[in-house]
Protein backbone atom coordinates (compact mmCIF):
# COMPACT_ATOMS: atom_id res chain seq x y z
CA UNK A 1 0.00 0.00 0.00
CA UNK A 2 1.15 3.52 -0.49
CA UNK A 3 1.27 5.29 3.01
CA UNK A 4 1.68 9.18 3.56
CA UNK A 5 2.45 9.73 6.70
CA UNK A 6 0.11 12.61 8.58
CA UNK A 7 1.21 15.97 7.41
CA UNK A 8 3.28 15.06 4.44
CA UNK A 9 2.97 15.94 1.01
CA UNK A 10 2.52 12.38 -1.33
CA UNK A 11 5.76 12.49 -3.22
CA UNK A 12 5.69 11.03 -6.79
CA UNK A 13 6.00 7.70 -8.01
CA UNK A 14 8.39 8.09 -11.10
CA UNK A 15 9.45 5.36 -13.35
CA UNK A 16 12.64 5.48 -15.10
CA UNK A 17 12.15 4.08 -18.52
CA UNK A 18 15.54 1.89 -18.49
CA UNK A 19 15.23 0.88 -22.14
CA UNK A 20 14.73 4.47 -23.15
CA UNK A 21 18.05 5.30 -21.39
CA UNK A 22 19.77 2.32 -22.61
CA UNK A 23 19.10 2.84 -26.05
CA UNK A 24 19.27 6.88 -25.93
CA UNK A 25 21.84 7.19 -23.91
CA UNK A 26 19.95 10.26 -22.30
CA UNK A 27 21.64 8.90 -18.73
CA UNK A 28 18.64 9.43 -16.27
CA UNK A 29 16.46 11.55 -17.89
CA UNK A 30 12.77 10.27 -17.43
CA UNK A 31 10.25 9.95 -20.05
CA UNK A 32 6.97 12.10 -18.56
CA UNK A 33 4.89 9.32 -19.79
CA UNK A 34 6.48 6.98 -16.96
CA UNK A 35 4.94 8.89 -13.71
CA UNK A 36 2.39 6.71 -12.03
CA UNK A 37 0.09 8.65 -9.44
CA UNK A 38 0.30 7.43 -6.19
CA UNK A 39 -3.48 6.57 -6.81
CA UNK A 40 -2.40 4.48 -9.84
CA UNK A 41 0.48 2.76 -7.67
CA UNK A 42 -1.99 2.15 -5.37
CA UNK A 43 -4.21 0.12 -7.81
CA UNK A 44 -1.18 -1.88 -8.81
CA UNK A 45 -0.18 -3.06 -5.45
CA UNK A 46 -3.81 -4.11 -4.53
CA UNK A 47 -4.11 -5.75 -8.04
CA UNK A 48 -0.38 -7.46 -6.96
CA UNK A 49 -2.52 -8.94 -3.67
CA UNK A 50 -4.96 -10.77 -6.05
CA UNK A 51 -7.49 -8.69 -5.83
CA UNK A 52 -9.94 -8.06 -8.89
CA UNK A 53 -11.13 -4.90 -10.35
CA UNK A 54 -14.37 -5.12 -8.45
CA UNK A 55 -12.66 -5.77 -5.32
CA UNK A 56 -9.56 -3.11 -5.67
CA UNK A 57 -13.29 -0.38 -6.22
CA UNK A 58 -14.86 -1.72 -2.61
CA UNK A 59 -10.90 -0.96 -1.33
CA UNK A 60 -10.72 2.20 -2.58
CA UNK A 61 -14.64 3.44 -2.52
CA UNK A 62 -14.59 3.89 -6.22
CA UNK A 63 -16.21 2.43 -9.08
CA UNK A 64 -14.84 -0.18 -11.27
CA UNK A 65 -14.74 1.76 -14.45
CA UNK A 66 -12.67 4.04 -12.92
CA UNK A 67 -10.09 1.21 -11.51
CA UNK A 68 -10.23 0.10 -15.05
CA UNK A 69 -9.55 3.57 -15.89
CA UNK A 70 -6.44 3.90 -13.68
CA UNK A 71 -5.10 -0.19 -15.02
CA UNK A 72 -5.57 1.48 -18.73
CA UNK A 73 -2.94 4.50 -18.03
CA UNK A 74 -0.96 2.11 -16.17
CA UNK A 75 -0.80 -0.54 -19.16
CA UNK A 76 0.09 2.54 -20.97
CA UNK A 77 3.11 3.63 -19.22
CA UNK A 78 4.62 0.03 -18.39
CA UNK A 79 3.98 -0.44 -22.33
CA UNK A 80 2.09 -3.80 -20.78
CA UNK A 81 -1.08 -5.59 -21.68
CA UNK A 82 -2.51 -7.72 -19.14
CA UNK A 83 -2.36 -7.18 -14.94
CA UNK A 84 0.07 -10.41 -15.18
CA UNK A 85 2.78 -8.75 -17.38
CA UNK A 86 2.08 -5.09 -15.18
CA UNK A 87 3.16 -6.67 -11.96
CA UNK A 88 5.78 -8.58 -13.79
CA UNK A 89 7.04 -4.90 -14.86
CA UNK A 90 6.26 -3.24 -11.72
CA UNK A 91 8.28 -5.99 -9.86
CA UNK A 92 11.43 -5.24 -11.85
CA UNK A 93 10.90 -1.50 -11.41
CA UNK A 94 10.43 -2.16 -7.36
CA UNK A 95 6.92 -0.57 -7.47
CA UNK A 96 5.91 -3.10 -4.91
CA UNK A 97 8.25 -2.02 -2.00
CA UNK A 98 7.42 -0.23 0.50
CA UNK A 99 8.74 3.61 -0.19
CA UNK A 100 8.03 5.30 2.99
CA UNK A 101 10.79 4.45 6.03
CA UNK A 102 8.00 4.60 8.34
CA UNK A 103 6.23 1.83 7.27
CA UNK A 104 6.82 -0.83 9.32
CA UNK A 105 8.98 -3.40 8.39
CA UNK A 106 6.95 -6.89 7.06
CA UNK A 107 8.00 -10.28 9.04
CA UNK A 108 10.73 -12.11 7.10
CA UNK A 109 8.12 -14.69 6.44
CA UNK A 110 6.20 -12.43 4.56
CA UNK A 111 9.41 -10.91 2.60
CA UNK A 112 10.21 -14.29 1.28
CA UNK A 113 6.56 -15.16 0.35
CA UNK A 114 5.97 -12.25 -1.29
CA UNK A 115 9.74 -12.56 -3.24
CA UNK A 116 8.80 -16.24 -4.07
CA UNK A 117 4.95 -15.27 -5.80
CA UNK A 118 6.99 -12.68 -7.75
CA UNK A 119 9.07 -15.19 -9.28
CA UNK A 120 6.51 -17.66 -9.54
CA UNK A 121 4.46 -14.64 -11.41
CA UNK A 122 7.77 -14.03 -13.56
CA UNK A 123 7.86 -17.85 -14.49
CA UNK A 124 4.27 -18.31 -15.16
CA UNK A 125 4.34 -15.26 -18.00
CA UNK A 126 7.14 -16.43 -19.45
CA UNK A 127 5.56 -19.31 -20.37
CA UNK A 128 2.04 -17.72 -21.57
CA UNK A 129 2.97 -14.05 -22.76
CA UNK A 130 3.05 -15.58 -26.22
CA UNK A 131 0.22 -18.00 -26.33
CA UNK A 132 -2.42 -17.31 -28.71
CA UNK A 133 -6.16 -17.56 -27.78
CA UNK A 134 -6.73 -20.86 -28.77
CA UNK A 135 -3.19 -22.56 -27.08
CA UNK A 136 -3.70 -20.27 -24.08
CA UNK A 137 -5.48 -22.41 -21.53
CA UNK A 138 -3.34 -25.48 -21.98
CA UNK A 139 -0.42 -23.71 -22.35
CA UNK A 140 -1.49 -21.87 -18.65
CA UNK A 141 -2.26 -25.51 -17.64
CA UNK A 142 1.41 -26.69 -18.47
CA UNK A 143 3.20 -23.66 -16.87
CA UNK A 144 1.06 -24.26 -13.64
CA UNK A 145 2.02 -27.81 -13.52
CA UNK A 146 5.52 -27.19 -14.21
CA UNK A 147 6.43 -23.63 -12.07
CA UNK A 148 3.44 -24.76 -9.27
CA UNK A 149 5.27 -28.35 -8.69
CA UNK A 150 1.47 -29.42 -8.38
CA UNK A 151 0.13 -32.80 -10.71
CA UNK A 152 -2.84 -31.64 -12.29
CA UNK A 153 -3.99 -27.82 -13.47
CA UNK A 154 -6.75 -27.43 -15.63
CA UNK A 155 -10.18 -25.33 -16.37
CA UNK A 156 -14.26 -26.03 -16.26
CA UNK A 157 -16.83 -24.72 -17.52
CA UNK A 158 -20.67 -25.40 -16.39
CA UNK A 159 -23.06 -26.37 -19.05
CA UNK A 160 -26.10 -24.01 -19.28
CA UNK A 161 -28.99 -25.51 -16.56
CA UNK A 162 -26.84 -28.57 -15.41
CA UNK A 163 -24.93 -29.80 -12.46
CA UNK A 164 -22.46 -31.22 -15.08
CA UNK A 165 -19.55 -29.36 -16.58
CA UNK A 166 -17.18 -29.73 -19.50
CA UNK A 167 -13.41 -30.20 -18.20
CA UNK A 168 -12.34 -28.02 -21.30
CA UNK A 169 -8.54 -28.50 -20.57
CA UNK A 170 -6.72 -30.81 -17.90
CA UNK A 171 -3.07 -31.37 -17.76
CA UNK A 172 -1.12 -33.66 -15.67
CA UNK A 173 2.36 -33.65 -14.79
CA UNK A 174 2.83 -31.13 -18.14
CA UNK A 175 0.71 -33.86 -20.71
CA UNK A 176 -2.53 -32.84 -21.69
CA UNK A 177 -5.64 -34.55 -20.72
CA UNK A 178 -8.65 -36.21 -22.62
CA UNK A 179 -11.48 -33.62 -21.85
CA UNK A 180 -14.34 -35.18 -19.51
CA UNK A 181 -17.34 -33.99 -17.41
CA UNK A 182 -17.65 -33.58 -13.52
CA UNK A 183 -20.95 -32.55 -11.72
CA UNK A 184 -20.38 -29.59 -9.47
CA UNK A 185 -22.96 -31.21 -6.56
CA UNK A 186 -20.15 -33.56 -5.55
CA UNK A 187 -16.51 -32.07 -6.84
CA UNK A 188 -14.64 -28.57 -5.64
CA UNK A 189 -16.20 -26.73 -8.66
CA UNK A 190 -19.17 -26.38 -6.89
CA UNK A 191 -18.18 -24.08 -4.22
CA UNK A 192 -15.45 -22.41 -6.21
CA UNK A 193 -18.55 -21.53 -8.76
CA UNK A 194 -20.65 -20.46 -5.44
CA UNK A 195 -17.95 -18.90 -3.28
CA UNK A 196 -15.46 -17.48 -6.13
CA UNK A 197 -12.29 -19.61 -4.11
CA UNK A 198 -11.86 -22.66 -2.52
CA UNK A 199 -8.90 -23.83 -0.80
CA UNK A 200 -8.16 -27.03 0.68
CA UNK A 201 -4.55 -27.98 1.01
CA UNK A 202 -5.02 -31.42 2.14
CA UNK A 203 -7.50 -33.59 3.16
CA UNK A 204 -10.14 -32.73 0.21
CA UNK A 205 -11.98 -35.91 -0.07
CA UNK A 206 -13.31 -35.41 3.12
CA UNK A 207 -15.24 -32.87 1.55
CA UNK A 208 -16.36 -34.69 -1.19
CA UNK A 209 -16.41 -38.57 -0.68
CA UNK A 210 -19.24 -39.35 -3.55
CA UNK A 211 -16.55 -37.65 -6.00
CA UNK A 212 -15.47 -40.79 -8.11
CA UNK A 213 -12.38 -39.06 -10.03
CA UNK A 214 -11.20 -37.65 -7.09
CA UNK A 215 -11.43 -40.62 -4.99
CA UNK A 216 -10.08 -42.74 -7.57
CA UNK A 217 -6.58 -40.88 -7.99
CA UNK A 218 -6.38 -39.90 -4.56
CA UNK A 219 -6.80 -36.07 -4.32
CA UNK A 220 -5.71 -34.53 -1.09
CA UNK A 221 -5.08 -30.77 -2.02
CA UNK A 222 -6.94 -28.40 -4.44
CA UNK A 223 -6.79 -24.62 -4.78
CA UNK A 224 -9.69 -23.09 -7.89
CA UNK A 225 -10.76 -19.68 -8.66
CA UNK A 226 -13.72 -18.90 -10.15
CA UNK A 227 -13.70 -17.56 -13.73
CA UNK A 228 -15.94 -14.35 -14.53
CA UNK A 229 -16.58 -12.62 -17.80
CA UNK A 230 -16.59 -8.09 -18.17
CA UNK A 231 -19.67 -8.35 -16.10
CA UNK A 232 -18.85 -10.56 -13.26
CA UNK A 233 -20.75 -13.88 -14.75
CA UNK A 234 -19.58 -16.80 -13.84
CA UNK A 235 -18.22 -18.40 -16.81
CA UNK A 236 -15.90 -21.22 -15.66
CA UNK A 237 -13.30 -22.32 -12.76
CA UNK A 238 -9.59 -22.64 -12.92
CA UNK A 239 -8.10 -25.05 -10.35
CA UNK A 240 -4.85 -26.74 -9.33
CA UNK A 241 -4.93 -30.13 -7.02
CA UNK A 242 -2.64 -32.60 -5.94
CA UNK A 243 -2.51 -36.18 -4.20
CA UNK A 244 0.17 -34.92 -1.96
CA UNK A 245 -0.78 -31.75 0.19
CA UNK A 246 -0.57 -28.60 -1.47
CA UNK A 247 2.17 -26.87 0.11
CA UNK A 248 1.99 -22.59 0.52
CA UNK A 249 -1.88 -23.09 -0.37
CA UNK A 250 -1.72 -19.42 -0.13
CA UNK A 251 0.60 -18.39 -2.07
CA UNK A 252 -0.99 -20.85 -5.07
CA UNK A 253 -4.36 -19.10 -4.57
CA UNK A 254 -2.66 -15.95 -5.24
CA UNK A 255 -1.02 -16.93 -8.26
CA UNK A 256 -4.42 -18.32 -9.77
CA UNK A 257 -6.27 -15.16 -8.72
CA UNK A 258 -3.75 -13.02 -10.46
CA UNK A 259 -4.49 -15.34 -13.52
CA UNK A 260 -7.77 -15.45 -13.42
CA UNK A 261 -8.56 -11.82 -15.36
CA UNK A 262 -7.03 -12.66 -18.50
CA UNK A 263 -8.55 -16.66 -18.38
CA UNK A 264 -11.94 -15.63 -17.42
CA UNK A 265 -11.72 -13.23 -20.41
CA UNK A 266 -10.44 -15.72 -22.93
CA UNK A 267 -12.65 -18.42 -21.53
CA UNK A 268 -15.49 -15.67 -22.15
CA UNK A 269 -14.40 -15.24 -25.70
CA UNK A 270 -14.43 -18.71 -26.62
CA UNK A 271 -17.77 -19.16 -25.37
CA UNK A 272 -19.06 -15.90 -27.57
CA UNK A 273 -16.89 -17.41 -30.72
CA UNK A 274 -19.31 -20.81 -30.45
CA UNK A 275 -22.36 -19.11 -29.54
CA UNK A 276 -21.72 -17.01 -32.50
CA UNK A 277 -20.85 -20.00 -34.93
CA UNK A 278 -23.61 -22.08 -33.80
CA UNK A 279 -25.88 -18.99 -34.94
CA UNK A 280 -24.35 -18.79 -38.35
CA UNK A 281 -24.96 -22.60 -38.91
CA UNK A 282 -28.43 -22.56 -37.77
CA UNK A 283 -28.82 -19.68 -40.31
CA UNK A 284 -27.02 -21.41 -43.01
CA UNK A 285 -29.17 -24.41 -42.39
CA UNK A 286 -32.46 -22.70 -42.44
CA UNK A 287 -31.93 -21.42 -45.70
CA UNK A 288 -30.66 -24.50 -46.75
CA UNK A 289 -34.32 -25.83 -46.24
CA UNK A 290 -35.94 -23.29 -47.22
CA UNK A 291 -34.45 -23.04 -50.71
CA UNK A 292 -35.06 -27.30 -51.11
């Protein structure tokens, strides 16, 4: 958070532009496109906790089109696209330090958690800044296996007045999955759809003993997020789970919630792209019969 202590003016939050200089050779002078507001900086850190755009608004007492306001001029002046690459940027830049010496100083156990999600964060984009839209969620899937040391990562999506829902990408151990169906009655899902989170790092089947899948392979820990589209609809979950214990469960939820703007959006898409295509064939088959 970005403290001013009583009776002090907020100083500035500049960003050098390092590649300008590099490439300039202008030595320190600061492109005036690089200033974040200490409101904006504020946004960023909150955003860094996990927190969504509709959450960072309650924080702060203002509306979400104008945090979405604020995360636009930031993308603008980190030259960024999504919140994942921003705190990637504002990490290397050491936005997310404390500035003031009067803050007080975090436990050490904080310190390192908070250094570890960063370059758990860093990992993670590396591995999906590229992906298209339609290698995205298995290519998330893979990195989350991989950087999360967990066995299984994946995504679900309900279908329309059901308790079932489409596994639309599960990936174990880094290999990809044959897609199923899970009811959300019996499985995690189901409060992660109801709750937005769900966190259990071990014990899970306790939970959910008439879950066949789960009881099958083993499951001990899961951590899920719900997905939501522009307008806060539920669209799908994305989950990681284990048969060991999930070690730093918190840290993990963190990570996912992070991801979850940019899946939730995708995920959104790709349900719009089929809605839209099952249109145009319904079309082209009507006047298919209607010209016979």
């Amino acid at each position: 958070m970005y403290y001013v202590p009583s009776g002090r003016v907020p100083r500035e939050c500049k960003l050098p532009n390092r590649r300008l200089h590099l490439q300039s050779g202008q030595g320190d002078q600061e492109d005036p496109r690089l200033e974040l507001t200490p409101r904006e900086r504020e946004v960023v850190e909150l955003v860094a906790e996990g927190l969504s755009n509709r959450e960072v608004a309650q924080r702060l007492c203002r509306s979400p089109r104008t945090i979405e306001n604020h995360l636009r001029s930031v993308y603008q002046k980190l030259d960024v696209r999504n919140r994942v690459a921003m705190i990637r940027a504002a990490s290397d830049l050491d936005l997310l330090d404390a500035p003031e010496p009067e803050t007080p100083d975090l436990p050490n156990s904080e310190l390192e958690l908070k250094g570890r999600t960063l370059d758990l964060i860093r990992a993670l984009d590396g591995h999906v800044a590229r992906a298209g839209h339609s290698q995205y969620f298995v290519e998330l899937a893979k990195a989350l296996t991989k950087v999360l040391g967990v066995r299984w990562a994946g995504m679900t999506e309900p279908i329309v007045q059901s308790d079932e829902l489409d596994v639309i990408c599960m990936v174990e151990r880094g290999e990809l999955m044959a897609q199923s169906e899970c009811r959300a009655s019996i499985s995690p899902c189901g409060p992660v759809l109801r709750d937005g989170q769900f966190v259990k790092a071990d014990g899970l089947m306790d939970g959910f003993p008439n879950w066949e899948f789960g009881r099958d392979v083993g499951l001990r820990g899961y951590v899920g997020v719900r997905l939501d589209d522009q307008f806060g609809r539920p669209v799908g979950t994305l989950w990681v789970m284990d048969s060991e214990p999930i070690e730093r469960a918190d840290e993990v939820l963190l990570i996912l919630r992070l991801f979850r703007g940019r899946t939730g959006a995708e995920l959104a898409l790709a349900q719009l792209t089929d809605r839209l295509g099952e249109s145009g064939a319904k079309i082209t088959s009507d006047d298919i019969t209607d010209r016979s």
